[in-house]
C-alpha atoms as a PDB file:
ATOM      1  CA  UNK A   1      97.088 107.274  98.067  1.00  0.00           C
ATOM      2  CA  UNK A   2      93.379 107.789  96.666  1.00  0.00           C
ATOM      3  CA  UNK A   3      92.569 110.964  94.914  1.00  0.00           C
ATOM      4  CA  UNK A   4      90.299 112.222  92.457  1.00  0.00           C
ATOM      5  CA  UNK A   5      91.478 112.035  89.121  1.00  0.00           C
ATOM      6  CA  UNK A   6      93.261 114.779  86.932  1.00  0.00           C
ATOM      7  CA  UNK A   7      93.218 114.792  83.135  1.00  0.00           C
ATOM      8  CA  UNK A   8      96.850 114.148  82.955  1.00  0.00           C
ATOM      9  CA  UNK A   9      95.529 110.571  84.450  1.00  0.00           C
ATOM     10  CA  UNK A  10      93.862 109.739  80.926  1.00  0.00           C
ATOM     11  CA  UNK A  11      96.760 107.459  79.225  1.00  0.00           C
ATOM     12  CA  UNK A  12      97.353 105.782  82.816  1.00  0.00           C
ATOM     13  CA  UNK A  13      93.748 104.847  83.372  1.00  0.00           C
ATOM     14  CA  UNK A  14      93.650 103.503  79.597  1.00  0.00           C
ATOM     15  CA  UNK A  15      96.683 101.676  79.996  1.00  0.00           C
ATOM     16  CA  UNK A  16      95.177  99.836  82.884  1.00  0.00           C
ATOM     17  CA  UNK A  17      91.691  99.393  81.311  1.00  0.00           C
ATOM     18  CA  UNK A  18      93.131  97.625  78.464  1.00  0.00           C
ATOM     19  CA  UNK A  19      95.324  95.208  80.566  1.00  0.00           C
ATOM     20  CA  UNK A  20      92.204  94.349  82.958  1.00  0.00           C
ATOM     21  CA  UNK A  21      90.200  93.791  79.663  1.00  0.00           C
ATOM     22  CA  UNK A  22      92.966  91.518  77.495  1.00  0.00           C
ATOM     23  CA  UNK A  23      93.046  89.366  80.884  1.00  0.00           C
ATOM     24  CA  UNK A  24      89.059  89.387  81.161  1.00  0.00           C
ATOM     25  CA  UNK A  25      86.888  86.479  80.243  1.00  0.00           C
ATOM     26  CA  UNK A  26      83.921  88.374  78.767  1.00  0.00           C
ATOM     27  CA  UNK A  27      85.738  91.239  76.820  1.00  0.00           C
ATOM     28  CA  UNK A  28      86.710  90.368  73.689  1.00  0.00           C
ATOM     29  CA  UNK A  29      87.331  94.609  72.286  1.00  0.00           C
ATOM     30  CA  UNK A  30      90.193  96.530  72.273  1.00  0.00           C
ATOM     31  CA  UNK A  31      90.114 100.343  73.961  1.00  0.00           C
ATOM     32  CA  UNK A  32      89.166 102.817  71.781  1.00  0.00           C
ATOM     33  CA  UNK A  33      91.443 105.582  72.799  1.00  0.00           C
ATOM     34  CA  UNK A  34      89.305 108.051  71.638  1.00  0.00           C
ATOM     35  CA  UNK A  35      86.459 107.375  73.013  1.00  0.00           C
ATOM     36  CA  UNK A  36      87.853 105.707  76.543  1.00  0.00           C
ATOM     37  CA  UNK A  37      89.252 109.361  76.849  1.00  0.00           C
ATOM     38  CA  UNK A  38      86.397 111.167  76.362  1.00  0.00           C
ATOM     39  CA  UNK A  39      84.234 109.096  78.681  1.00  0.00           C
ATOM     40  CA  UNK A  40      86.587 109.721  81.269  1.00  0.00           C
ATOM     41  CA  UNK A  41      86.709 113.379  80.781  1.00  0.00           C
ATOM     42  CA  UNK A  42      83.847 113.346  81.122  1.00  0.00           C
ATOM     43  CA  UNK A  43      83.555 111.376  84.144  1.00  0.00           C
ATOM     44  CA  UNK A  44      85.966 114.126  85.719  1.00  0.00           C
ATOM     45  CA  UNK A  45      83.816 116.874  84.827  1.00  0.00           C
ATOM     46  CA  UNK A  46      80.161 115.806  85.331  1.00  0.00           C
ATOM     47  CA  UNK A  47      78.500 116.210  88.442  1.00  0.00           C
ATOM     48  CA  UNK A  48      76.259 112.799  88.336  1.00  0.00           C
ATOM     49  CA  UNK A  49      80.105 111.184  88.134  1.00  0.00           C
ATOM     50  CA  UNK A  50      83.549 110.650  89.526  1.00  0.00           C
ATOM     51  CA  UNK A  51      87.122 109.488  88.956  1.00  0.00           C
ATOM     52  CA  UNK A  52      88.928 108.130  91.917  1.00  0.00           C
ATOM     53  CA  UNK A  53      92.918 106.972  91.058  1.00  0.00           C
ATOM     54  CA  UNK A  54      94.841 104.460  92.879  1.00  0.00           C
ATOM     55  CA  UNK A  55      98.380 105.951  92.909  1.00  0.00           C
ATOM     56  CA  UNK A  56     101.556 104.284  94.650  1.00  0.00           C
ATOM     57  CA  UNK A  57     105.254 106.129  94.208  1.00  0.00           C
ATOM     58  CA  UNK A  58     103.540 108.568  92.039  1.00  0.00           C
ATOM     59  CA  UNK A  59     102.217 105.854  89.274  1.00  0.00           C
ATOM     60  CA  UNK A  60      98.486 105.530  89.153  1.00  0.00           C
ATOM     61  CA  UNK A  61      97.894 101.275  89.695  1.00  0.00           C
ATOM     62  CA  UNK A  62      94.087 101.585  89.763  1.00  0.00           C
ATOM     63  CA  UNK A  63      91.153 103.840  89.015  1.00  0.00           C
ATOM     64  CA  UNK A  64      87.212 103.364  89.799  1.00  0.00           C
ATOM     65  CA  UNK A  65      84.564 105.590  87.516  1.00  0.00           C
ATOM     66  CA  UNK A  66      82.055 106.088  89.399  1.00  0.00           C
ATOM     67  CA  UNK A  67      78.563 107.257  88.390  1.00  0.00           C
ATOM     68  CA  UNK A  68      75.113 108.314  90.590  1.00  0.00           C
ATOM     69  CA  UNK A  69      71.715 108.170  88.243  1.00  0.00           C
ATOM     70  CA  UNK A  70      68.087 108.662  89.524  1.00  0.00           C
ATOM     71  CA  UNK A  71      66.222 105.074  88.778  1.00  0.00           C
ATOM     72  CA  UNK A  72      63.992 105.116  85.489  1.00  0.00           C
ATOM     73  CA  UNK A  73      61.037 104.382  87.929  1.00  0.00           C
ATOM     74  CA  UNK A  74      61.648 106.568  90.576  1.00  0.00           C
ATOM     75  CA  UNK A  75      62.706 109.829  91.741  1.00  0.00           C
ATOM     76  CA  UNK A  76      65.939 108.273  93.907  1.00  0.00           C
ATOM     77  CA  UNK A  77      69.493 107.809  93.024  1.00  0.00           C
ATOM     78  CA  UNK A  78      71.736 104.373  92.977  1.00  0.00           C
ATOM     79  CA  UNK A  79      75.543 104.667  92.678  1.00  0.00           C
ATOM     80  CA  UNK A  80      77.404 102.185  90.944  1.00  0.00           C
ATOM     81  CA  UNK A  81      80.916 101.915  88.769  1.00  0.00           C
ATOM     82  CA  UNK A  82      81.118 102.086  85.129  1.00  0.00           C
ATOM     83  CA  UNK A  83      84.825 100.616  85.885  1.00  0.00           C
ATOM     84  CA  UNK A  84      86.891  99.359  88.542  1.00  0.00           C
ATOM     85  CA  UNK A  85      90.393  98.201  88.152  1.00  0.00           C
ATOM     86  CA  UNK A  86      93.470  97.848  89.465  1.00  0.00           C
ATOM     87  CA  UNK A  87      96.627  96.412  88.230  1.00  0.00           C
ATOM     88  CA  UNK A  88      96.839  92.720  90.230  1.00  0.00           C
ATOM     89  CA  UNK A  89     100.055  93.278  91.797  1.00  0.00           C
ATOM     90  CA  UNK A  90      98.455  96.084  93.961  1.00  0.00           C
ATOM     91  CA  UNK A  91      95.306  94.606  94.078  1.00  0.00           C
ATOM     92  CA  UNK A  92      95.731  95.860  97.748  1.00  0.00           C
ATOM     93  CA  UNK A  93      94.508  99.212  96.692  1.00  0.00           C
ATOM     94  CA  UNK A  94      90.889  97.928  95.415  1.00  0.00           C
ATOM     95  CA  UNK A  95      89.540  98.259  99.287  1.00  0.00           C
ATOM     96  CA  UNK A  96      91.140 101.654  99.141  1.00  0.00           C
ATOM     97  CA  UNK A  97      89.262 102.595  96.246  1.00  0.00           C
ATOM     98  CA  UNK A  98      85.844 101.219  97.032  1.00  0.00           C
ATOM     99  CA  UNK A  99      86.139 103.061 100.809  1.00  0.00           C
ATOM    100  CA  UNK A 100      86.618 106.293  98.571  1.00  0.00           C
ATOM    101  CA  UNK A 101      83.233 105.641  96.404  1.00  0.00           C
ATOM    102  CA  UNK A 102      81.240 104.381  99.482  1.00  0.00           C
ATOM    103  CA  UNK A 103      82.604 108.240 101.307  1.00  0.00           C
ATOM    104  CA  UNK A 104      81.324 109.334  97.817  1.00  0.00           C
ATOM    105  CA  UNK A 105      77.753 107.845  98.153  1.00  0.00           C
ATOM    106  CA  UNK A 106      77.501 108.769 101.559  1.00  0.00           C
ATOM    107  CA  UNK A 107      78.451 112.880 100.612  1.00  0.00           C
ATOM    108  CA  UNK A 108      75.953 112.219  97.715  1.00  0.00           C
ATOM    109  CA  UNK A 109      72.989 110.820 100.107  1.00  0.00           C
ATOM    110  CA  UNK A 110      73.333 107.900  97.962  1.00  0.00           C
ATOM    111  CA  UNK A 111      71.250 104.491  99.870  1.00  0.00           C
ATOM    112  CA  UNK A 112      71.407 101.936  97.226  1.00  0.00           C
ATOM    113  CA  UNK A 113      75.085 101.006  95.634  1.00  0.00           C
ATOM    114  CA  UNK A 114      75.116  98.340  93.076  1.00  0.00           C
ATOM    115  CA  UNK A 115      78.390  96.722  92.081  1.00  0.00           C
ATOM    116  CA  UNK A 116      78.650  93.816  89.689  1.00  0.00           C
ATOM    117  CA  UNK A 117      81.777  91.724  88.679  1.00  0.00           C
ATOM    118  CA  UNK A 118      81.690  91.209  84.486  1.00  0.00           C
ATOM    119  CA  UNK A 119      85.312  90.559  83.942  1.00  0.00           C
ATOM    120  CA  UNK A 120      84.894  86.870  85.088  1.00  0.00           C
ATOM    121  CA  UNK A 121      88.704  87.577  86.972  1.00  0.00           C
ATOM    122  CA  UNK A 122      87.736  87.033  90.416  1.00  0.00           C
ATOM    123  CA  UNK A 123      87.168  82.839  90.881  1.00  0.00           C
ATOM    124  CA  UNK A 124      88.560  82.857  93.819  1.00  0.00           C
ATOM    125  CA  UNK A 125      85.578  85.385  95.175  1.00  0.00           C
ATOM    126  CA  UNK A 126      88.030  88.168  96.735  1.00  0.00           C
ATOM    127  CA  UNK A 127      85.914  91.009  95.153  1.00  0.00           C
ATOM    128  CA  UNK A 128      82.421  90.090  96.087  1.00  0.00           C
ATOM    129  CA  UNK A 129      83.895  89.533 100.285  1.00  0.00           C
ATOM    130  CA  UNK A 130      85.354  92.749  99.637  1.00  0.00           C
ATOM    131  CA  UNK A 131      81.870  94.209  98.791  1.00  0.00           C
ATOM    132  CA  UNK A 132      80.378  92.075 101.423  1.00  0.00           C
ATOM    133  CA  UNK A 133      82.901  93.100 104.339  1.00  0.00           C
ATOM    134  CA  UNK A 134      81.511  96.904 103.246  1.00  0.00           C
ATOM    135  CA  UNK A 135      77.953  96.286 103.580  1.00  0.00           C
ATOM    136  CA  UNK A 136      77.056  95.196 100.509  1.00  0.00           C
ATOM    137  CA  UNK A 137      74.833  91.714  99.704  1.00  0.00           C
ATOM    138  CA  UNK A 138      75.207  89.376  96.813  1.00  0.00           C
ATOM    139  CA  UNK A 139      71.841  89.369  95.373  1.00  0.00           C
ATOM    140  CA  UNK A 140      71.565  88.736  91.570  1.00  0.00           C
ATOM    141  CA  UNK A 141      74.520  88.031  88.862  1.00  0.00           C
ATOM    142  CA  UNK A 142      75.239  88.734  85.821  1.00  0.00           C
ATOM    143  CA  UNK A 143      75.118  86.565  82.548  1.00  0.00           C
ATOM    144  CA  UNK A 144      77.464  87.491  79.497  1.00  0.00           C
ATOM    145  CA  UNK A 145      79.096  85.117  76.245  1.00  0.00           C
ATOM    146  CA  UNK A 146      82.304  84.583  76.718  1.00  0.00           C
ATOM    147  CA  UNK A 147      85.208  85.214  75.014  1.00  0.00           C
ATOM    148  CA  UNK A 148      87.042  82.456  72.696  1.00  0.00           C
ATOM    149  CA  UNK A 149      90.541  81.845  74.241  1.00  0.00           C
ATOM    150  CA  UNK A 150      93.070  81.796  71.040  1.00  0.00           C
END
């Protein structure tokens, strides 16, 4: 099931934040608990912004914060995700989730979505056909140190 999230959802989403980022290849911090909740309060509350959860036998497994800004050279908005995770053994849920922000844009009159993939998890290239197989086109990348492996 896909839903918008509640406050009581804070510690969840964390929880899965800080797996996605220990397994990532370009984070190298630690969640500060703090601030991850107040950015997703946040999220929850403002109107330029969203919380969509991921929930299976009443557990939350995923979670996409999504955010809508006008472009600093025009007046017209782009969607995109400040995060988008789910926990890999119901990775099935990710197409879930994106069909809820893509409703999302649509309700918004949102035209231009732009997703990126910065965790350097993906090699196998499941989330950009994902993206693809909803309309979106692979046009750019992104560049980022990575982490030392211990």
């Amino acid at each position: 099931m896909i839903r918008t999230a509640r406050h009581s959802d804070i510690p969840a989403i964390i929880e899965i934040g800080q797996k996605v980022i220990d397994k990532s290849k370009t984070y190298n911090a630690k969640i500060d608990p703090t601030k991850a909740a107040y950015m997703i309060r946040r999220a929850i509350s403002d109107k330029k912004m969203d919380v969509f959860i991921a929930e299976k036998a009443g557990k939350v497994v995923g979670f996409f914060i999504a955010l809508k800004d006008e472009y600093w050279f025009a007046k017209k908005y782009y969607a995109t995700d400040i995060a988008f995770c789910v926990l890999p053994e119901h990775a099935d849920q990710g197409v879930w989730l994106l069909r809820r922000f893509i409703r999302w844009c649509n309700k918004n009159n949102i035209e231009n979505i732009q997703l990126g993939l910065s965790t350097g998890l993906d090699p196998e290239g499941r989330t950009g056909k994902l993206y693809e197989k909803h309309g979106l086109t692979l046009v750019g990348g992104i560049y980022a140190t990575v982490k030392e492996v211990v």
